[in-house]
Structure formats: C-alpha cells, structure tokens
N, C-alpha and C. Protein backbone atom coordinates (compact mmCIF):
# COMPACT_ATOMS: atom_id res chain seq x y z
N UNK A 1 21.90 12.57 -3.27
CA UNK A 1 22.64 12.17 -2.09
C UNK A 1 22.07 10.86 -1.56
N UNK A 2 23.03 10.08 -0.90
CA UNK A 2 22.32 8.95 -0.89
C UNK A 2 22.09 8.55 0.98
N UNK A 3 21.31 8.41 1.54
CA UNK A 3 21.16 7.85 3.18
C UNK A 3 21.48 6.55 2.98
N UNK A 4 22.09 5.88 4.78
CA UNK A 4 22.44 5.36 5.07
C UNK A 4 21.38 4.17 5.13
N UNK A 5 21.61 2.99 4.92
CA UNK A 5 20.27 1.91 4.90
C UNK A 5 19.63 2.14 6.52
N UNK A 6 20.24 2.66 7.50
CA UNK A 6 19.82 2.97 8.65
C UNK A 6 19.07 3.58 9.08
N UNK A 7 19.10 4.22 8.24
CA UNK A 7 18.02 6.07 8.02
C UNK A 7 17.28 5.63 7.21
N UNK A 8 17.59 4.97 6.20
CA UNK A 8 16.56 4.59 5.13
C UNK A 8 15.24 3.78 5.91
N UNK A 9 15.66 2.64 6.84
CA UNK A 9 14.97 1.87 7.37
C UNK A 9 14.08 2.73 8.27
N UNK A 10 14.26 3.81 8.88
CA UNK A 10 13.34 4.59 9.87
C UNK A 10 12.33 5.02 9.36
N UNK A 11 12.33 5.04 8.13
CA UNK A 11 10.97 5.41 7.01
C UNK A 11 9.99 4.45 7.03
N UNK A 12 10.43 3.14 7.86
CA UNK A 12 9.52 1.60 7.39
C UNK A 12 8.86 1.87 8.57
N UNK A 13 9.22 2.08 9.78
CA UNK A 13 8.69 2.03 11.05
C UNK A 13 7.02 2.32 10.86
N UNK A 14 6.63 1.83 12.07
CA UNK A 14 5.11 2.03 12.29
C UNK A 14 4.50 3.35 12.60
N UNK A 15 4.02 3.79 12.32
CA UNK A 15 3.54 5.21 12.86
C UNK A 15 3.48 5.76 13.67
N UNK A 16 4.06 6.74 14.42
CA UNK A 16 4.19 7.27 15.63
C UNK A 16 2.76 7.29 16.62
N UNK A 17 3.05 6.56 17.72
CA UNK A 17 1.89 6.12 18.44
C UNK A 17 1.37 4.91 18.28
N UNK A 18 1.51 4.23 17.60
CA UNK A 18 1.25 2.73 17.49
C UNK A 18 2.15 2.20 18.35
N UNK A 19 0.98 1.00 18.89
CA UNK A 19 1.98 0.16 20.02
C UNK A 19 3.29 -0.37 19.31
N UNK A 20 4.19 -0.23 20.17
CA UNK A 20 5.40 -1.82 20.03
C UNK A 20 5.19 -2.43 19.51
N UNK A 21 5.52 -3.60 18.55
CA UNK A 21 5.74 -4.59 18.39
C UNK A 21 7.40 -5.50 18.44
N UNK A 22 7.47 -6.31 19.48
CA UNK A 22 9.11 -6.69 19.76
C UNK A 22 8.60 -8.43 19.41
N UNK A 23 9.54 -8.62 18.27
CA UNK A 23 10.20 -10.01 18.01
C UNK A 23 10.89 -10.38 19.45
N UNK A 24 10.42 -11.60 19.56
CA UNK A 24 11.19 -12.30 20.34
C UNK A 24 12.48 -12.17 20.24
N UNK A 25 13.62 -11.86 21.34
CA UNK A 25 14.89 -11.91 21.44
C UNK A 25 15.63 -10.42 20.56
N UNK A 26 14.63 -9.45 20.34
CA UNK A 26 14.84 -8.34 19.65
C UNK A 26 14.57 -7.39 20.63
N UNK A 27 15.03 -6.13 20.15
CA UNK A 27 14.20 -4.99 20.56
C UNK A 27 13.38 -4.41 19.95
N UNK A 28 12.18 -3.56 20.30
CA UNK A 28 11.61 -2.75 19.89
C UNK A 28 11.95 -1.88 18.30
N UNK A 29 11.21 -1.63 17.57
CA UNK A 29 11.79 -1.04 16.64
C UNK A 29 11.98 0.59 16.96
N UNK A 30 12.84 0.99 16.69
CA UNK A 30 13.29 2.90 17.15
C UNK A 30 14.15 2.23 18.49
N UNK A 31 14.51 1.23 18.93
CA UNK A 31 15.00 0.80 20.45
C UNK A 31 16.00 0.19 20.10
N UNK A 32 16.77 0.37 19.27
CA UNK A 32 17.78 -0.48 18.34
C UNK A 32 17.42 -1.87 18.55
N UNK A 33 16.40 -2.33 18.02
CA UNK A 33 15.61 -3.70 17.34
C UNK A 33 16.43 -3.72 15.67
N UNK A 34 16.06 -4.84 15.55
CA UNK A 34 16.33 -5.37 14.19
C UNK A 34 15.34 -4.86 13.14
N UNK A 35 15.35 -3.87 11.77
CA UNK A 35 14.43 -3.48 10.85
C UNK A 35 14.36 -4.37 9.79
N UNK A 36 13.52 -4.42 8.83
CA UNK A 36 13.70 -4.80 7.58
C UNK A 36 14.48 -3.86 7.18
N UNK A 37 15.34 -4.69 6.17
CA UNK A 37 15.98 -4.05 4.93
C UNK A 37 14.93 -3.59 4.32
N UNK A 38 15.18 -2.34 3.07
CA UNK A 38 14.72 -1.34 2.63
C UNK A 38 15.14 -1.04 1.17
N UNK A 39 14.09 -1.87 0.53
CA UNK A 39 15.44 -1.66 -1.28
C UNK A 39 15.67 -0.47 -1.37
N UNK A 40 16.84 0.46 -1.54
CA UNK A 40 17.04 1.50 -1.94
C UNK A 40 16.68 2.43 -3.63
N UNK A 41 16.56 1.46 -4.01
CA UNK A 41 15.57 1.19 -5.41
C UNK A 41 14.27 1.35 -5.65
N UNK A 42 13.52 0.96 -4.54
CA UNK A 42 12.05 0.68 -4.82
C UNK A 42 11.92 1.79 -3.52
N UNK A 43 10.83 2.63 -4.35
CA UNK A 43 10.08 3.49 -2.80
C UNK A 43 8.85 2.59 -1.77
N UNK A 44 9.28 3.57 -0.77
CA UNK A 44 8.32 3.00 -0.07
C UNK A 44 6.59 2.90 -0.36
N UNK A 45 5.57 2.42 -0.11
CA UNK A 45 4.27 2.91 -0.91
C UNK A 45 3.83 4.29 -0.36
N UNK A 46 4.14 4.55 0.75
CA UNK A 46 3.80 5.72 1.66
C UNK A 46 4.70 6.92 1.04
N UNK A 47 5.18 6.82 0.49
CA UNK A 47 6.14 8.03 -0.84
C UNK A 47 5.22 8.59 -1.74
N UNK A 48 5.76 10.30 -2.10
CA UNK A 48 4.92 10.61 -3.49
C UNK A 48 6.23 11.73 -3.23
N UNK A 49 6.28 11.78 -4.79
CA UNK A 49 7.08 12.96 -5.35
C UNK A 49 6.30 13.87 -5.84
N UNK A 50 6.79 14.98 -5.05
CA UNK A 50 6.07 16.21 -5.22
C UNK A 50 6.79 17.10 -5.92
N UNK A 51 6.53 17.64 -6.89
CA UNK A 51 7.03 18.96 -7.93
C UNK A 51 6.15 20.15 -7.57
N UNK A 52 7.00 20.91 -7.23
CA UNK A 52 6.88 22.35 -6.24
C UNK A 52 7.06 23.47 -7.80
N UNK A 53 5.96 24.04 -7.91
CA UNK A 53 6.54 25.34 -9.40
C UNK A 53 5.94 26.55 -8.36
N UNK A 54 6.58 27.07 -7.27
CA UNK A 54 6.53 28.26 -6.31
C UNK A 54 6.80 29.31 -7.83
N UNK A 55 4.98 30.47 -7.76
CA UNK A 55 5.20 31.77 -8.33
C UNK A 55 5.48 32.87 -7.44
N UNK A 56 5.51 32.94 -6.13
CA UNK A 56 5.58 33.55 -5.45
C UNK A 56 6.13 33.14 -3.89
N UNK A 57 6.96 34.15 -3.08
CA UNK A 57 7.30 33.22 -1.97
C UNK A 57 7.61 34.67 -1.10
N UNK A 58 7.14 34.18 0.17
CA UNK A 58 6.81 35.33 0.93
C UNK A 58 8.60 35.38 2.18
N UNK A 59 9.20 35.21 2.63
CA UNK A 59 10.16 35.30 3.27
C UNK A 59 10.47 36.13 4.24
N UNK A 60 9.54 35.56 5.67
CA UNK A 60 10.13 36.37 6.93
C UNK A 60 10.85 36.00 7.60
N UNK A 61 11.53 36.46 8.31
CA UNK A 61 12.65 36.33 9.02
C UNK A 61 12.58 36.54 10.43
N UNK A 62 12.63 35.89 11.40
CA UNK A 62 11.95 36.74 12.74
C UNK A 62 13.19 36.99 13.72
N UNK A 63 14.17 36.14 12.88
CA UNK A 63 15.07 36.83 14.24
C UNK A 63 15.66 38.03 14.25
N UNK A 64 16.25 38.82 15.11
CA UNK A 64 16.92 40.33 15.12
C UNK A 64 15.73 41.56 14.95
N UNK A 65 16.14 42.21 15.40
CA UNK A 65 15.41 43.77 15.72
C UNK A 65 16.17 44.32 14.55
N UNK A 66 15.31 44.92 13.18
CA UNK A 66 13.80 44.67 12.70
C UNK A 66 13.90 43.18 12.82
N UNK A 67 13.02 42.94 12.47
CA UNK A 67 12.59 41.19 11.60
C UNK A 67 12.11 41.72 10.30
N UNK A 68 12.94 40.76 8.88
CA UNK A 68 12.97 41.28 7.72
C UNK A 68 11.67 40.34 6.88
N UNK A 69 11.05 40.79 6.52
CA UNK A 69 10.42 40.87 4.85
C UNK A 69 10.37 41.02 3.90
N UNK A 70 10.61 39.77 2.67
CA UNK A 70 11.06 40.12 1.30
C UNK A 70 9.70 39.30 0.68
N UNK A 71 9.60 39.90 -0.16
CA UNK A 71 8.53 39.17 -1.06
C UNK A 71 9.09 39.43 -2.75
N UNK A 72 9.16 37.83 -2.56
CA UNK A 72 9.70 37.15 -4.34
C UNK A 72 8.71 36.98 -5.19
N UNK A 73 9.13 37.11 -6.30
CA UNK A 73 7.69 37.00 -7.67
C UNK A 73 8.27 37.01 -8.74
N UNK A 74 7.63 35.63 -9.43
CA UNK A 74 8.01 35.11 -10.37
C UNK A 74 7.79 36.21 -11.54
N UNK A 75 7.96 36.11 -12.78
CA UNK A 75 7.81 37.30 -13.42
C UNK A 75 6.34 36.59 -14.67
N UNK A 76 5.87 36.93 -15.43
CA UNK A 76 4.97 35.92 -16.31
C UNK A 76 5.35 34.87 -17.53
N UNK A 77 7.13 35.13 -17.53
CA UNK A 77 7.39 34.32 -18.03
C UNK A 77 8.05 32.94 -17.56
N UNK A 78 7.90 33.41 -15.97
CA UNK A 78 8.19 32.31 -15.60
C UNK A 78 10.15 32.25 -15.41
N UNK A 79 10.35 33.28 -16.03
CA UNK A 79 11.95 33.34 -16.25
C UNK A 79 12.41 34.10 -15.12
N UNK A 80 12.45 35.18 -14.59
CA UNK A 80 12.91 36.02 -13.67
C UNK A 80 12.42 36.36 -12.72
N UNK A 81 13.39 36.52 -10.97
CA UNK A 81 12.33 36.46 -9.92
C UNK A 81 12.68 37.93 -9.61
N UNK A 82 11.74 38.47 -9.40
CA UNK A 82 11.85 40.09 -8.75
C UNK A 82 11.62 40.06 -6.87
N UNK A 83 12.22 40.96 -6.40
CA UNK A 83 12.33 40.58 -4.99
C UNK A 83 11.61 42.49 -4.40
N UNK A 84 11.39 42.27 -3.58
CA UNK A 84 10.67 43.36 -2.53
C UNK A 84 10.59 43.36 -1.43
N UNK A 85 11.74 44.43 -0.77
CA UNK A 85 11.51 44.03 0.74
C UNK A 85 9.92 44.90 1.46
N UNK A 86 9.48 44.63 2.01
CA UNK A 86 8.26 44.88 2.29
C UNK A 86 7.92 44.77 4.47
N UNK A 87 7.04 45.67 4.74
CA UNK A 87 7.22 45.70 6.01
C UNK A 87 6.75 44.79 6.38
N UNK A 88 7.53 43.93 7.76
CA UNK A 88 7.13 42.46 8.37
C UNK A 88 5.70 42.68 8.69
C-alpha cells in the first residue's frame, strides 16, 4: 500500500521534544511548515525491517464480561497453528 508523500514526510520530522526549528517565512514543522520531500524509494536511515517468525501468541481480550483467552502454538513443523482457549 502506498502513503501519501504527506505522511511519508512526517517520518523526517525531528524527534518528539526537540525544539522548533521555523525557516524564515515558514511554519514550524508538524504546524503545516514546508517538509522535505521524501524519496519514496529510498528508506529513511532511521528504518529497519523487521521479520517477525511468532511460535507462539498469547491473545487476551479485555473487553466484555468474561474477558477471553486463547493461546496459539505453532506446531514443530512450523506448518500448523493449534489454538486453546485458556482462563484470562
């Protein structure tokens, strides 16, 4: 899916809590200021792709009277997930 260069650009911003910085005759950046463009191509350096291999995944649920508990598990081949509801 692809974001808007608008959204894309909010990724460049300075770190939350760092002062302002305003260009002359601009606004603030997050203050609808002017951003850099953002190749949509090239990541940012502050990026890492993370590959997630979840063997197990715990799943509570808290809203509604009960609140539910399932516990998922991978099987050893890695092929099939077995599920268990289990008390919250």
């Amino acid at each position: 899916a692809q974001i808007s260069d608008a959204a894309r650009s909010g990724f460049a911003w300075a770190p939350p809590g760092e002062p302002l910085v305003e260009s002359e005759g601009e606004g603030a950046a997050g203050e609808g200021g002017e951003q850099e463009a953002v190749d949509p191509e090239e990541p940012l350096g502050s990026f890492a792709l993370l590959l997630l291999e979840p063997h197990s995944v715990d799943h509570l649920i808290l809203k509604g009277t009960p609140q539910r508990r399932t516990m998922h598990t991978l099987d050893a081949e890695g092929s099939r997930w077995a599920s268990q509801r289990v008390n919250p």
